[in-house]
C-alpha atoms as a PDB file:
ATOM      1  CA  UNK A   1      24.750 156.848 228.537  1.00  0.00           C
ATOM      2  CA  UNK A   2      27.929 155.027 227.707  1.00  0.00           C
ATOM      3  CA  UNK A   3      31.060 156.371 229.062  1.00  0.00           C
ATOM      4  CA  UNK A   4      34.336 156.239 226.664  1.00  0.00           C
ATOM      5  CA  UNK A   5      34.653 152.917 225.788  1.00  0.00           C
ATOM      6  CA  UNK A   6      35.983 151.809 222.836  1.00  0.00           C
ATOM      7  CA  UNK A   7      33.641 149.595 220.369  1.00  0.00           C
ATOM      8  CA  UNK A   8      36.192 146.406 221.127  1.00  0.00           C
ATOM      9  CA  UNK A   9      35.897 146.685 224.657  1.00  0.00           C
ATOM     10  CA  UNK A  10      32.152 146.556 224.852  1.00  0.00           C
ATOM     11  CA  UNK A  11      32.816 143.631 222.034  1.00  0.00           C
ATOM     12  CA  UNK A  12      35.088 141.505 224.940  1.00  0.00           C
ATOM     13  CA  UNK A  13      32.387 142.263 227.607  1.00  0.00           C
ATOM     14  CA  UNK A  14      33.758 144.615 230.114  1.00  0.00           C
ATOM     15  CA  UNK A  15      30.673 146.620 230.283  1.00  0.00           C
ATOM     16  CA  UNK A  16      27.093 145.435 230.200  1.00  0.00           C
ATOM     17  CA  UNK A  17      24.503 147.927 227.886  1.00  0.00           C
ATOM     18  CA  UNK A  18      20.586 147.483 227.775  1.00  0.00           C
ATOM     19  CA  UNK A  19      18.825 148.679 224.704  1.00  0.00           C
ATOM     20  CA  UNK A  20      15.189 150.927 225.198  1.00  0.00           C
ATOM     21  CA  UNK A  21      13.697 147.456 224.379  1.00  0.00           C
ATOM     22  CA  UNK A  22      15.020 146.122 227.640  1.00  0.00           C
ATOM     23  CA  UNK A  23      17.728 143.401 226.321  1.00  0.00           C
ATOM     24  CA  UNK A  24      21.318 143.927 226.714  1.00  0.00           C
ATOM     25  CA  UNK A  25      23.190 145.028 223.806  1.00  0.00           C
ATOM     26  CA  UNK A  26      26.054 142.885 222.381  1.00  0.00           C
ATOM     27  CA  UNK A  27      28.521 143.778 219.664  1.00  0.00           C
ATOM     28  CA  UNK A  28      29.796 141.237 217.555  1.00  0.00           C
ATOM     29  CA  UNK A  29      32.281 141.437 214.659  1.00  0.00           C
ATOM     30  CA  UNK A  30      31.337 140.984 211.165  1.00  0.00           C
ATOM     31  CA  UNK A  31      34.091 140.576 208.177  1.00  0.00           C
ATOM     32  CA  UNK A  32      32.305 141.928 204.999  1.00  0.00           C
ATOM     33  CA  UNK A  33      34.253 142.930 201.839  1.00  0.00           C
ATOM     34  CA  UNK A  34      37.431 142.725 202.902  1.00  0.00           C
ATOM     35  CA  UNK A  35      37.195 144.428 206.301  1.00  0.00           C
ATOM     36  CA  UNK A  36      36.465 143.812 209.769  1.00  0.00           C
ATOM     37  CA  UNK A  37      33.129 145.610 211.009  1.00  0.00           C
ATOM     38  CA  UNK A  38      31.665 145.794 214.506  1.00  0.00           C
ATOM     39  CA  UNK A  39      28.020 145.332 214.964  1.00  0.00           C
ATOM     40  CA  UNK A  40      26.390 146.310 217.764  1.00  0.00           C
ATOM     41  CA  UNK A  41      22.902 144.173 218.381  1.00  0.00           C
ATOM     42  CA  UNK A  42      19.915 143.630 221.029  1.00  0.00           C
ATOM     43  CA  UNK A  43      19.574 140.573 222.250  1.00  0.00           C
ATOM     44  CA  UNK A  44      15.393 141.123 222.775  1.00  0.00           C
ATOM     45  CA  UNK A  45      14.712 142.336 219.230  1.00  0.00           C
ATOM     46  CA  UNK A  46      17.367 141.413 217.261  1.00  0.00           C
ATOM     47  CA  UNK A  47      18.067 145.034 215.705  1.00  0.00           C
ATOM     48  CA  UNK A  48      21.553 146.033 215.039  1.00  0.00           C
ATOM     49  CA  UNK A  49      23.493 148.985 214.809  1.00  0.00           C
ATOM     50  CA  UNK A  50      27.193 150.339 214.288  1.00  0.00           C
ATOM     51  CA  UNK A  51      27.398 151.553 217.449  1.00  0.00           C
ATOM     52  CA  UNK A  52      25.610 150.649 220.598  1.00  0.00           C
ATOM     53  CA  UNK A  53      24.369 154.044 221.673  1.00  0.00           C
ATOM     54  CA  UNK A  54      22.133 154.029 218.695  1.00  0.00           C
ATOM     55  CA  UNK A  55      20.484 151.526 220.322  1.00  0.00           C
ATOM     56  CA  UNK A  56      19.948 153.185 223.807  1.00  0.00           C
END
C-alpha cells in the first residue's frame, strides 16, 4: 500500500505505484471548471481514478 504521500508528490514522481493490472500508475493534473484536479491513471489500461490507491 502507499505510504503518506501527498497526491502532488506521486504527481512529480518521487514514488513509483503499479496498478493490479500490472502498469505503473501516474497522476496527472486536469483543470476542469475552474479548478485544478488530480487524476490518477494506469498506464496498461488506461483507467483513471482520483486517487491512486483506488487503483491498487
Amino acid at each position: 500500500m502507499a505510504g503518506p504521500i501527498s497526491k502532488n508528490a506521486r504527481r512529480e514522481g518521487a514514488q513509483t505505484l503499479t496498478s493490479r493490472w500490472g502498469g505503473t500508475i501516474k497522476m496527472k493534473s486536469v483543470f476542469e471548471k475552474g479548478k485544478m484536479k488530480h487524476v490518477a491513471y494506469c498506464e496498461k489500461t488506461g483507467n483513471t481514478a482520483r486517487k491512486a490507491k483506488d487503483l491498487m
